[in-house]
PDB file of N, CA and C in Angstrom:
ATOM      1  N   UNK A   1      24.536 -36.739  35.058  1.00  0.00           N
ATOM      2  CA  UNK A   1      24.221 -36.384  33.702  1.00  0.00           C
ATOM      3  C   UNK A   1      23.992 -37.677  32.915  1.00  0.00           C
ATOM      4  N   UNK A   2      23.338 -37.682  31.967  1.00  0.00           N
ATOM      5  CA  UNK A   2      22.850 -38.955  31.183  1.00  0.00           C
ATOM      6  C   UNK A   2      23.104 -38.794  29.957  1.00  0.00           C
ATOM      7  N   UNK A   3      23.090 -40.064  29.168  1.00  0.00           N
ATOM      8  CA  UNK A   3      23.599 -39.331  27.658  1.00  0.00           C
ATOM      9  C   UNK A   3      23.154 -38.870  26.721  1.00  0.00           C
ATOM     10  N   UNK A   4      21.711 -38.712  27.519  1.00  0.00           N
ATOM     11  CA  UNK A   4      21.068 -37.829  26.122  1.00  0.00           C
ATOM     12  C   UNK A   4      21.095 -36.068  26.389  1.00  0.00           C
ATOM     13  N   UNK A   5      21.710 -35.832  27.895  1.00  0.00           N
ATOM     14  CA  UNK A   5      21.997 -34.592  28.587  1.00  0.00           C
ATOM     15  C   UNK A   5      23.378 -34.136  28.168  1.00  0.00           C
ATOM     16  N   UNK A   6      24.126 -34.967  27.858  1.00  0.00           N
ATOM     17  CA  UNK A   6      25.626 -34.775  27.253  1.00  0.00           C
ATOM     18  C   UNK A   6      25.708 -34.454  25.803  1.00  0.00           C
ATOM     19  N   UNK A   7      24.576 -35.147  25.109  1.00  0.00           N
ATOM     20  CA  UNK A   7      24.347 -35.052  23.906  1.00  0.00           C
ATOM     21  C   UNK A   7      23.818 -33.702  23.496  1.00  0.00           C
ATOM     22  N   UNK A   8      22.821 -33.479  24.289  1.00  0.00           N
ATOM     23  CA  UNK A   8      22.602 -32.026  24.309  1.00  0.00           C
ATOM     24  C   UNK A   8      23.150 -30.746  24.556  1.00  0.00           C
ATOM     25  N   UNK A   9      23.625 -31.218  25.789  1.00  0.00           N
ATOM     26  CA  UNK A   9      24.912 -29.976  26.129  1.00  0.00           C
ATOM     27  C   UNK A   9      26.310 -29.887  25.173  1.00  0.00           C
ATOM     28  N   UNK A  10      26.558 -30.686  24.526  1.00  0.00           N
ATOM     29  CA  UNK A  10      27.877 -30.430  23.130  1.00  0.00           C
ATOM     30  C   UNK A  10      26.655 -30.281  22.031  1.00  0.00           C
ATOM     31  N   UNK A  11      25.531 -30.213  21.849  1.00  0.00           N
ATOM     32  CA  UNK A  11      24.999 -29.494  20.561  1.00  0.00           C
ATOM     33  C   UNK A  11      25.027 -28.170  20.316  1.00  0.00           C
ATOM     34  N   UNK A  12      24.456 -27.853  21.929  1.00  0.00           N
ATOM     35  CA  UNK A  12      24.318 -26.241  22.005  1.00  0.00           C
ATOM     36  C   UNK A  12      25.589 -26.143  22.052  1.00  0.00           C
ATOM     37  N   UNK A  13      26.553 -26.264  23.181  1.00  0.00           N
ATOM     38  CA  UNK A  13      28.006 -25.692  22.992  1.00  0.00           C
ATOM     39  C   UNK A  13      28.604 -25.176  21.717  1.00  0.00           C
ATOM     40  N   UNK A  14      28.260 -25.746  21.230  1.00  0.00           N
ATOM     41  CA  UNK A  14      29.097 -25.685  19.814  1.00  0.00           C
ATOM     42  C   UNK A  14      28.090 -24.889  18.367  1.00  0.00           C
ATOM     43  N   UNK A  15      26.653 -24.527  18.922  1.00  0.00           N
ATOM     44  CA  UNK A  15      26.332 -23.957  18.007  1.00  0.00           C
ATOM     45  C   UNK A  15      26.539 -24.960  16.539  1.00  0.00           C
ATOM     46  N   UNK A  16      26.079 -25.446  16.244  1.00  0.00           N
ATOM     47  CA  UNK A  16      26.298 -26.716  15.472  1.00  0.00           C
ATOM     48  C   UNK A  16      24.957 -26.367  14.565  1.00  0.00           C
ATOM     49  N   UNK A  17      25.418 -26.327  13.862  1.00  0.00           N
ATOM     50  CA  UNK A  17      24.493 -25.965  12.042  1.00  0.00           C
ATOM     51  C   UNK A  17      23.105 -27.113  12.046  1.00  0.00           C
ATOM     52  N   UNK A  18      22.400 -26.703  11.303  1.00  0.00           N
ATOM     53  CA  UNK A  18      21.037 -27.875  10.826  1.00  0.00           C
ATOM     54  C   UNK A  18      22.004 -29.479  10.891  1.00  0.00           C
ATOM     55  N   UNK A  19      22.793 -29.326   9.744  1.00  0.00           N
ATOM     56  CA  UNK A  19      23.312 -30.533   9.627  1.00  0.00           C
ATOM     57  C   UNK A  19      23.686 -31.772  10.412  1.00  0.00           C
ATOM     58  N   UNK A  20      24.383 -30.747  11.310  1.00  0.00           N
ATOM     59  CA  UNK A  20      24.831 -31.559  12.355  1.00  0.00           C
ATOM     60  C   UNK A  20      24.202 -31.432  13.360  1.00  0.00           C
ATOM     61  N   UNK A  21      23.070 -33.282  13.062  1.00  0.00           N
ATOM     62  CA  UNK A  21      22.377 -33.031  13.919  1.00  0.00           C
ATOM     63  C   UNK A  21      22.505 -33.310  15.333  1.00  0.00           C
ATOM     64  N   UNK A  22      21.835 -33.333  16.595  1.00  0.00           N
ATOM     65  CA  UNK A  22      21.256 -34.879  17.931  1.00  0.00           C
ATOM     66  C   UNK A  22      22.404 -35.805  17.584  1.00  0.00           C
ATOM     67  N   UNK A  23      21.215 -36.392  16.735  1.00  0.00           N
ATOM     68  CA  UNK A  23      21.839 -37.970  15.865  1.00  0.00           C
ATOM     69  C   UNK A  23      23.327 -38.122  15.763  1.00  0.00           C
ATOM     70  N   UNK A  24      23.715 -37.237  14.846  1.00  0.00           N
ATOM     71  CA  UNK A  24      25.071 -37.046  14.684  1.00  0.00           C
ATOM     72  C   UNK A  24      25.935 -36.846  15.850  1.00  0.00           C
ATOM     73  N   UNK A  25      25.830 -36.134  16.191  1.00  0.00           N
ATOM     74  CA  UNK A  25      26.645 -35.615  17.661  1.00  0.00           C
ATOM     75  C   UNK A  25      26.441 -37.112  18.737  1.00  0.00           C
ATOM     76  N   UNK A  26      25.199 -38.119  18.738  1.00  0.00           N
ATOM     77  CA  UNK A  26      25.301 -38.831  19.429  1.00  0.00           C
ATOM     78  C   UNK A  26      25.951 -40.306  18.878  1.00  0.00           C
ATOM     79  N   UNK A  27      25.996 -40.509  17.958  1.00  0.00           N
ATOM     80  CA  UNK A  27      27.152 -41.189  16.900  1.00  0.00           C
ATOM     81  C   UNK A  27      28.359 -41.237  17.389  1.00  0.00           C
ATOM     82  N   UNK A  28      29.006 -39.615  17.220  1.00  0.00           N
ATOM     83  CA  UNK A  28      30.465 -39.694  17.592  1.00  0.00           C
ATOM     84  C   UNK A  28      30.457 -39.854  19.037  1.00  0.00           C
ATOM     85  N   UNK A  29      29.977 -39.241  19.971  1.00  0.00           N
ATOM     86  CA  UNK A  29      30.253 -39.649  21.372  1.00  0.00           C
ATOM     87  C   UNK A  29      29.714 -41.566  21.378  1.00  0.00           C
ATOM     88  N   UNK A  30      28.826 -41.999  20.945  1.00  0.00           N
ATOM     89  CA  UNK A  30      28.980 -43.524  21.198  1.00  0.00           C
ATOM     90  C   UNK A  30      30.373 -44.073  20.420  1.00  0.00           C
ATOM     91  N   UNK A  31      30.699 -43.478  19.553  1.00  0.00           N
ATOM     92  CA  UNK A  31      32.317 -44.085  18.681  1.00  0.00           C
ATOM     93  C   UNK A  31      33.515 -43.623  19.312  1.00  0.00           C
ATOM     94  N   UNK A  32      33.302 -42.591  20.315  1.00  0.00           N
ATOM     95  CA  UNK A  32      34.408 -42.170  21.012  1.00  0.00           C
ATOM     96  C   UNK A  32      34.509 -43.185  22.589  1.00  0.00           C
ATOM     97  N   UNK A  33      33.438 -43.476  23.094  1.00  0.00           N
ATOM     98  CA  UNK A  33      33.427 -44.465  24.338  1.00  0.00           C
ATOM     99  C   UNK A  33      33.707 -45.616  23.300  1.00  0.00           C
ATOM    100  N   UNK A  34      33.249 -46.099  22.562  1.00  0.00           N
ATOM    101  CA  UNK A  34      33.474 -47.417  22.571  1.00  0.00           C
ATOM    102  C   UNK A  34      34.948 -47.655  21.781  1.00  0.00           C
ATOM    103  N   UNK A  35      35.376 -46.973  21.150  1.00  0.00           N
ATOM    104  CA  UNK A  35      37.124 -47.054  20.981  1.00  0.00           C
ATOM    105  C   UNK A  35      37.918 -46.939  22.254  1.00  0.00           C
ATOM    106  N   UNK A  36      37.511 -45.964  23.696  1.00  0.00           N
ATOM    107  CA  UNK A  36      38.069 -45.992  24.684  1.00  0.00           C
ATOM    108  C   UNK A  36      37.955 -47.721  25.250  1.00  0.00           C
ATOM    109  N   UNK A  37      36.584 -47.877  25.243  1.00  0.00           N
ATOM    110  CA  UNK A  37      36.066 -49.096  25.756  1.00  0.00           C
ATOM    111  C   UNK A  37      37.191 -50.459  25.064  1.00  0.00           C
ATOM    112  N   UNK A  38      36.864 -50.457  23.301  1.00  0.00           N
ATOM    113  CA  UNK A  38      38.207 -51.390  22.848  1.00  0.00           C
ATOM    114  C   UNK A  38      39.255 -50.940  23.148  1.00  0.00           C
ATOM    115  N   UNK A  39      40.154 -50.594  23.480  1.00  0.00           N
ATOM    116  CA  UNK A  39      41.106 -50.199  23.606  1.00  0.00           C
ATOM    117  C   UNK A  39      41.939 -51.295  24.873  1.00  0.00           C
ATOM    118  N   UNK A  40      41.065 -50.678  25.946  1.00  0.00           N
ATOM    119  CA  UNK A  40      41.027 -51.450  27.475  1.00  0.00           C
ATOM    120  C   UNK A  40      41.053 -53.084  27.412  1.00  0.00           C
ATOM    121  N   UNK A  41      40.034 -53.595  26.745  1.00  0.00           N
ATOM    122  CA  UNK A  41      39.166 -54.686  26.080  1.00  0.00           C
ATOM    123  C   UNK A  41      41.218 -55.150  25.521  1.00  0.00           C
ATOM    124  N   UNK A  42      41.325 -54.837  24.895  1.00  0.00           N
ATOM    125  CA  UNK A  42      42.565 -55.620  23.611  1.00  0.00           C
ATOM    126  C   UNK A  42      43.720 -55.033  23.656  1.00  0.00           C
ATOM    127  N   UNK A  43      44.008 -54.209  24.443  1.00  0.00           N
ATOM    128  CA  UNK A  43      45.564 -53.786  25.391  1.00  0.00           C
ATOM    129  C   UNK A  43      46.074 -54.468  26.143  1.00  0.00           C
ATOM    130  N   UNK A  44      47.474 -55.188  26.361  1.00  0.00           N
ATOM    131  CA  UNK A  44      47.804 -55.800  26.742  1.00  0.00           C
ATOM    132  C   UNK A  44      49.042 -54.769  27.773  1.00  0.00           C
ATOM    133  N   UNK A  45      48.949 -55.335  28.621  1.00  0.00           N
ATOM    134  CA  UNK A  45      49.508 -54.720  29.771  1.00  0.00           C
ATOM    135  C   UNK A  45      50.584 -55.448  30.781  1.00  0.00           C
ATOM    136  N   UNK A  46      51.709 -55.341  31.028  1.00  0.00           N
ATOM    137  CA  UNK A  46      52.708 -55.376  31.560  1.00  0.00           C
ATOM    138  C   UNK A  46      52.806 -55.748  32.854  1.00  0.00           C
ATOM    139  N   UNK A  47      53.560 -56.404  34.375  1.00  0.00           N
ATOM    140  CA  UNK A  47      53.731 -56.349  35.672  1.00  0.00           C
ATOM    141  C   UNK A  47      53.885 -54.917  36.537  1.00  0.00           C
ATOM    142  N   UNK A  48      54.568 -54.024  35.483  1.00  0.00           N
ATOM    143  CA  UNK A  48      54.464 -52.974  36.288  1.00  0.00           C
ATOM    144  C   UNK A  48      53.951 -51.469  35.455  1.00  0.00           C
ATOM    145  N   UNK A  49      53.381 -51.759  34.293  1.00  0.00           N
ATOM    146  CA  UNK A  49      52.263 -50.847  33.580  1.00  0.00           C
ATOM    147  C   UNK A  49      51.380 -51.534  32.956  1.00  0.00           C
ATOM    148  N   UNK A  50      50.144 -50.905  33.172  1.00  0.00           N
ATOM    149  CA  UNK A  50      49.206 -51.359  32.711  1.00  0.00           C
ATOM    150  C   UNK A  50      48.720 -50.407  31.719  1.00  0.00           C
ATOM    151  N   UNK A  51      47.623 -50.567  31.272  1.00  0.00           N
ATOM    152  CA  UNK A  51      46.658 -49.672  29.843  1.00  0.00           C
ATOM    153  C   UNK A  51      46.425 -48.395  30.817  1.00  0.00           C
ATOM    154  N   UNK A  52      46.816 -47.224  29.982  1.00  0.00           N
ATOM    155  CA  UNK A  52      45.635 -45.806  30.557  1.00  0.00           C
ATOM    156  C   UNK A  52      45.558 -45.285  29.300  1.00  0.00           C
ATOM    157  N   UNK A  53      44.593 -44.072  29.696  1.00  0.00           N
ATOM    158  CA  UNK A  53      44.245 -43.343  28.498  1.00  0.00           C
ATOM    159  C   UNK A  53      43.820 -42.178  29.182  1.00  0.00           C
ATOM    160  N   UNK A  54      44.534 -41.254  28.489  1.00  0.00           N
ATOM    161  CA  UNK A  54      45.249 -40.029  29.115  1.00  0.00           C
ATOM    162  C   UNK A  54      44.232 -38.789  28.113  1.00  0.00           C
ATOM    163  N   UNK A  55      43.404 -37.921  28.482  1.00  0.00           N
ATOM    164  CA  UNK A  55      42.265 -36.985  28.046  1.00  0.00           C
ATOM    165  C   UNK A  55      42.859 -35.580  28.888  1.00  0.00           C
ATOM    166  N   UNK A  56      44.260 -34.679  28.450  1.00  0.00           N
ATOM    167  CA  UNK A  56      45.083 -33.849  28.908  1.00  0.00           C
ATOM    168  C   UNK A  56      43.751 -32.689  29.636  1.00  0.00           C
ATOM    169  N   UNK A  57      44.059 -32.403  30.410  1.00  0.00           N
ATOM    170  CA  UNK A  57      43.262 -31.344  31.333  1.00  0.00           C
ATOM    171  C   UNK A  57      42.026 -32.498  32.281  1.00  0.00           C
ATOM    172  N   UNK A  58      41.881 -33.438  31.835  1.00  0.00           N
ATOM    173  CA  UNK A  58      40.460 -34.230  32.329  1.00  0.00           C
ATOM    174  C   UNK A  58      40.828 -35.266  32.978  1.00  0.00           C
ATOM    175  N   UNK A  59      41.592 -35.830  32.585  1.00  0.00           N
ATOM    176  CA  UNK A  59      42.187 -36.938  33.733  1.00  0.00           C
ATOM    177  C   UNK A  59      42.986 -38.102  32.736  1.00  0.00           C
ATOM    178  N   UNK A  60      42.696 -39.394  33.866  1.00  0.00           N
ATOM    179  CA  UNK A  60      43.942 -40.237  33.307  1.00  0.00           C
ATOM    180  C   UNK A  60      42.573 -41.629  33.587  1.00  0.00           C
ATOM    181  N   UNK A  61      42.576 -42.485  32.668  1.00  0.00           N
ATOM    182  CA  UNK A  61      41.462 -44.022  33.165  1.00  0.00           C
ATOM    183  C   UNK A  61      42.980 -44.947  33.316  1.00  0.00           C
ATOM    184  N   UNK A  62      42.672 -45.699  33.892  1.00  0.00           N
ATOM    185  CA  UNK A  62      43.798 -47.059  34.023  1.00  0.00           C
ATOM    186  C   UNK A  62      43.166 -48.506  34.244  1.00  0.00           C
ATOM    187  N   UNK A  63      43.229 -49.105  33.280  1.00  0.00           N
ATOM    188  CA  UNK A  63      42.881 -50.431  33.690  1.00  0.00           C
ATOM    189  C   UNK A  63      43.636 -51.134  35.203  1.00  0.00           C
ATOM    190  N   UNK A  64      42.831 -51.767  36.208  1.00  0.00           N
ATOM    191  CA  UNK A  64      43.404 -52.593  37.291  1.00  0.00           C
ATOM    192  C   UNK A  64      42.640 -53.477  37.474  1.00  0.00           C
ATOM    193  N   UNK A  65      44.083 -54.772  37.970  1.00  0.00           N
ATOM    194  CA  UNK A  65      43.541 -55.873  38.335  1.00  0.00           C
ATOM    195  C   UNK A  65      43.153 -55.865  39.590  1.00  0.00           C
ATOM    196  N   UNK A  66      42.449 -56.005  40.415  1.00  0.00           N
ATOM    197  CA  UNK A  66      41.891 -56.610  41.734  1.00  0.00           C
ATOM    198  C   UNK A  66      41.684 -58.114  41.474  1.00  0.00           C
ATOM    199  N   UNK A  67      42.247 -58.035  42.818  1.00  0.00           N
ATOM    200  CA  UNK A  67      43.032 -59.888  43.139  1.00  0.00           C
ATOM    201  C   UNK A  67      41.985 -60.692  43.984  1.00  0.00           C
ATOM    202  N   UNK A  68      41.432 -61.948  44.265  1.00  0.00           N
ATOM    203  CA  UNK A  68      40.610 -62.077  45.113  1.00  0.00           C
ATOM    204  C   UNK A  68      40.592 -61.811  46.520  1.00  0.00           C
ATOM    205  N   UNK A  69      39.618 -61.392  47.265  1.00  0.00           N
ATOM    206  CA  UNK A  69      39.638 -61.010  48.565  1.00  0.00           C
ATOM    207  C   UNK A  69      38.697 -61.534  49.201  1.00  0.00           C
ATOM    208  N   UNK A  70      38.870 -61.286  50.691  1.00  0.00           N
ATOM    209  CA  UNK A  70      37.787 -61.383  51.552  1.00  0.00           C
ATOM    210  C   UNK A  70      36.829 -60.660  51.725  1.00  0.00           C
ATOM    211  N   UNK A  71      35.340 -61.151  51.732  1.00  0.00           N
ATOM    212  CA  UNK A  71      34.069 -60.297  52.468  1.00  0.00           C
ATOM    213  C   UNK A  71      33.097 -61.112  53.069  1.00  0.00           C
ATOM    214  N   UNK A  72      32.051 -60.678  53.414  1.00  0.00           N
ATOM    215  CA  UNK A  72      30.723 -61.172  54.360  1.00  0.00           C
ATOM    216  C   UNK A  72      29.471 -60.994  53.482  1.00  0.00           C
ATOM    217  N   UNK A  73      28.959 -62.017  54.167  1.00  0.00           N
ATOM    218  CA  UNK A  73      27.736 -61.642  53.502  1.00  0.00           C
ATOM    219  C   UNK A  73      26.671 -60.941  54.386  1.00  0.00           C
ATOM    220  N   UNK A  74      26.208 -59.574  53.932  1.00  0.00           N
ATOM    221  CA  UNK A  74      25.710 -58.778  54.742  1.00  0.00           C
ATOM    222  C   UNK A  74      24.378 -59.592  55.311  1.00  0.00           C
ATOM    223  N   UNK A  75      23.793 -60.559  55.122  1.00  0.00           N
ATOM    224  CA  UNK A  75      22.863 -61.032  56.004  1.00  0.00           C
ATOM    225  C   UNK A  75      22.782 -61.815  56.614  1.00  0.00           C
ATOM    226  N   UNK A  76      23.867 -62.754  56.658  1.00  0.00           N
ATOM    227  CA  UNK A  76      24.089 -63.701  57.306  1.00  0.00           C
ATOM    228  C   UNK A  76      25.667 -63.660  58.098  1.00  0.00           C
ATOM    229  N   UNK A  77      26.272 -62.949  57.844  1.00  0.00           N
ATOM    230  CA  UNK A  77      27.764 -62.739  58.561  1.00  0.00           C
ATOM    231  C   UNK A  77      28.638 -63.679  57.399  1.00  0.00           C
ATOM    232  N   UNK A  78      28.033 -63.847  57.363  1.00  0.00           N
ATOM    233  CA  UNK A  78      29.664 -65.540  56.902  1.00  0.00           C
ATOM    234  C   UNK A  78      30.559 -64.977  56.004  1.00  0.00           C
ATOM    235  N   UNK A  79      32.219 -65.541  56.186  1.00  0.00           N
ATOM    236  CA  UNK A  79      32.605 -65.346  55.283  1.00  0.00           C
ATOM    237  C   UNK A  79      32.486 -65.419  53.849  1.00  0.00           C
ATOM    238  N   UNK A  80      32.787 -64.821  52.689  1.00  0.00           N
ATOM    239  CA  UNK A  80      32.557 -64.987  51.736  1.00  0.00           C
ATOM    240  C   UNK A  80      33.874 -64.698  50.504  1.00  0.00           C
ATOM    241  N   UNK A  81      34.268 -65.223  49.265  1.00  0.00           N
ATOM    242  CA  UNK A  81      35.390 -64.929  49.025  1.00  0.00           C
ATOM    243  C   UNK A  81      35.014 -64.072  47.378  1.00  0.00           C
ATOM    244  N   UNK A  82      35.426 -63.057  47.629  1.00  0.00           N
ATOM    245  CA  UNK A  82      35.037 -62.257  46.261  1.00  0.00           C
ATOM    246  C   UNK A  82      36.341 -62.441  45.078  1.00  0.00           C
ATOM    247  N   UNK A  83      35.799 -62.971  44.007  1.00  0.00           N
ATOM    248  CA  UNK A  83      36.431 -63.019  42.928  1.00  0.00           C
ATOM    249  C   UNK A  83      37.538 -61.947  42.163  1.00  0.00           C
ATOM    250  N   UNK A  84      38.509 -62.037  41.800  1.00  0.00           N
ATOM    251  CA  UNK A  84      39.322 -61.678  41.132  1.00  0.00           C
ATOM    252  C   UNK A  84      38.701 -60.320  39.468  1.00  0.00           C
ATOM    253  N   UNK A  85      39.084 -59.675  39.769  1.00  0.00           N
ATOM    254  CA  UNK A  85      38.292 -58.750  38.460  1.00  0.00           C
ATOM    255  C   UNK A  85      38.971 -57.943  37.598  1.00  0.00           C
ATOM    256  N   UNK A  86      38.760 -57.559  36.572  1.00  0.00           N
ATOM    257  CA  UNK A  86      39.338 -56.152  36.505  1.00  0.00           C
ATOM    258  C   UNK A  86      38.467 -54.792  36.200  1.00  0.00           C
ATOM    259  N   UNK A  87      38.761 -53.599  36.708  1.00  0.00           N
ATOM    260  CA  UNK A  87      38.363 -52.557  36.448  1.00  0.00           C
ATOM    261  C   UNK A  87      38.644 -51.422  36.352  1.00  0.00           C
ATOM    262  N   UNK A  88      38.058 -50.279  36.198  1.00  0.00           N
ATOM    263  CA  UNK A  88      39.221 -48.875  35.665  1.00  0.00           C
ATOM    264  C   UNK A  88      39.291 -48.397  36.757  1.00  0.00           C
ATOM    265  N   UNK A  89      40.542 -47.237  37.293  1.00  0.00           N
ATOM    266  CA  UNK A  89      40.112 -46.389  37.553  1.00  0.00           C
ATOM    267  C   UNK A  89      40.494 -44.909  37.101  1.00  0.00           C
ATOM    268  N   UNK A  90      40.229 -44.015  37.951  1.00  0.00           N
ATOM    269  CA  UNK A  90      40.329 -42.408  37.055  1.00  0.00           C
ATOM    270  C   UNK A  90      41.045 -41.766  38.400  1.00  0.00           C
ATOM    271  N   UNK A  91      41.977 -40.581  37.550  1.00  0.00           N
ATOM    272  CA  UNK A  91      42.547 -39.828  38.608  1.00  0.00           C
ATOM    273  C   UNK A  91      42.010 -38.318  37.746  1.00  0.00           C
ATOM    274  N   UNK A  92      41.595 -37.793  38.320  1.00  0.00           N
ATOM    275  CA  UNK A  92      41.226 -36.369  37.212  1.00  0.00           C
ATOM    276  C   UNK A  92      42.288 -35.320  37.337  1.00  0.00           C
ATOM    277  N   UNK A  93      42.491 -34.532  36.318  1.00  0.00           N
ATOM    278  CA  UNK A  93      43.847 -34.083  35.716  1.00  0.00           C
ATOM    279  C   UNK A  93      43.840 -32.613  36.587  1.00  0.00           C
ATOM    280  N   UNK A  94      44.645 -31.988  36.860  1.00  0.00           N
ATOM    281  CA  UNK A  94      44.764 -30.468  37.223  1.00  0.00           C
ATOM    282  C   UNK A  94      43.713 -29.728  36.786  1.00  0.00           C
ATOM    283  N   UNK A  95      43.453 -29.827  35.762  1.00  0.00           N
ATOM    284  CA  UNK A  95      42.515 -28.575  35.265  1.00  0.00           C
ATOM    285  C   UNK A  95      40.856 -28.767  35.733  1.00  0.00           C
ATOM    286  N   UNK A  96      40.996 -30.320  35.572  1.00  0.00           N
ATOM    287  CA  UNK A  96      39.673 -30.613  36.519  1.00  0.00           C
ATOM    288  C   UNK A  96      39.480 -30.544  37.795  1.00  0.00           C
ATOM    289  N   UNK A  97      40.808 -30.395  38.199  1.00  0.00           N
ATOM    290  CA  UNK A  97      40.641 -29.982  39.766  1.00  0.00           C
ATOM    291  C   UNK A  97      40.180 -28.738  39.751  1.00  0.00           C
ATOM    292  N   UNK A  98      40.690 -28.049  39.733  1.00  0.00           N
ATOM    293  CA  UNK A  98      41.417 -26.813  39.913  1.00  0.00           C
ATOM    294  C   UNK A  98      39.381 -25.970  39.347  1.00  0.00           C
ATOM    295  N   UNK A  99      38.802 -26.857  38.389  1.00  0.00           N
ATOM    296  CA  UNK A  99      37.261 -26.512  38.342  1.00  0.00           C
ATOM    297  C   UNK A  99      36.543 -26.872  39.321  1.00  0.00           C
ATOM    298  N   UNK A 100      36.592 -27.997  40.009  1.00  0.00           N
ATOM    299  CA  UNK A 100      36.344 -28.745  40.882  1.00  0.00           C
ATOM    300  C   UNK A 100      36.301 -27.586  42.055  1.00  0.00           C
ATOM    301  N   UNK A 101      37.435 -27.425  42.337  1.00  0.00           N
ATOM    302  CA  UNK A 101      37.624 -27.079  44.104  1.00  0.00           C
ATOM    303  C   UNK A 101      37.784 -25.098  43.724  1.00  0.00           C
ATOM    304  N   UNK A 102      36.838 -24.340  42.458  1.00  0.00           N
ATOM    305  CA  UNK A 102      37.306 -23.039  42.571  1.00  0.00           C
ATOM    306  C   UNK A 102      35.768 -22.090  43.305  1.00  0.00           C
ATOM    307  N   UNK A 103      36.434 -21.017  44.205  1.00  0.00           N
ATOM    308  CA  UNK A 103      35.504 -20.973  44.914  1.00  0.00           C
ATOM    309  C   UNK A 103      34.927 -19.446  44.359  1.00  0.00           C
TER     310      UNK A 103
END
């Protein structure tokens, strides 16, 4: 899905008046990622907790560190040493399962 497909699908959902237009509706979803986005960005996080952000029925994001490691370089074999990073990940909540896997 893309975000002008998301944008669309919560317009109709919601039956949403003249007023509230596209535009509008695509406003708050860019102000809703990018407060998730700061959040991650300027949370400071602990040895044994880090940042999540918890969306009840939908899942859980968690900031993680990945430490440097080993890899190859797929065309030449050689070792190669991949850098240290951080990135999210997601565990999706019961209710998204439970949509997920209903038959």
């Amino acid at each position: 899905m893309t975000k002008r497909e998301l944008i669309e699908r919560v317009y109709k959902a919601r039956g949403l008046s003249q007023q509230a237009t596209k535009k509008t509706v695509g406003l708050i979803v860019d102000q809703v990622f990018a407060q998730i986005g700061d959040y991650f960005i300027k949370a400071r996080g602990t040895r044994g907790a880090q940042p999540r952000f918890t969306y009840p029925g939908f899942g859980t994001f968690a900031r993680k560190r990945r430490a440097d490691r080993q890899g190859r370089n797929p065309q030449t074999g050689e070792p190669i040493t991949i850098p240290a990073q951080t990135t999210l990940t997601f565990a999706p909540g019961q209710d998204l399962k439970s949509l997920l896997n209903r038959k």
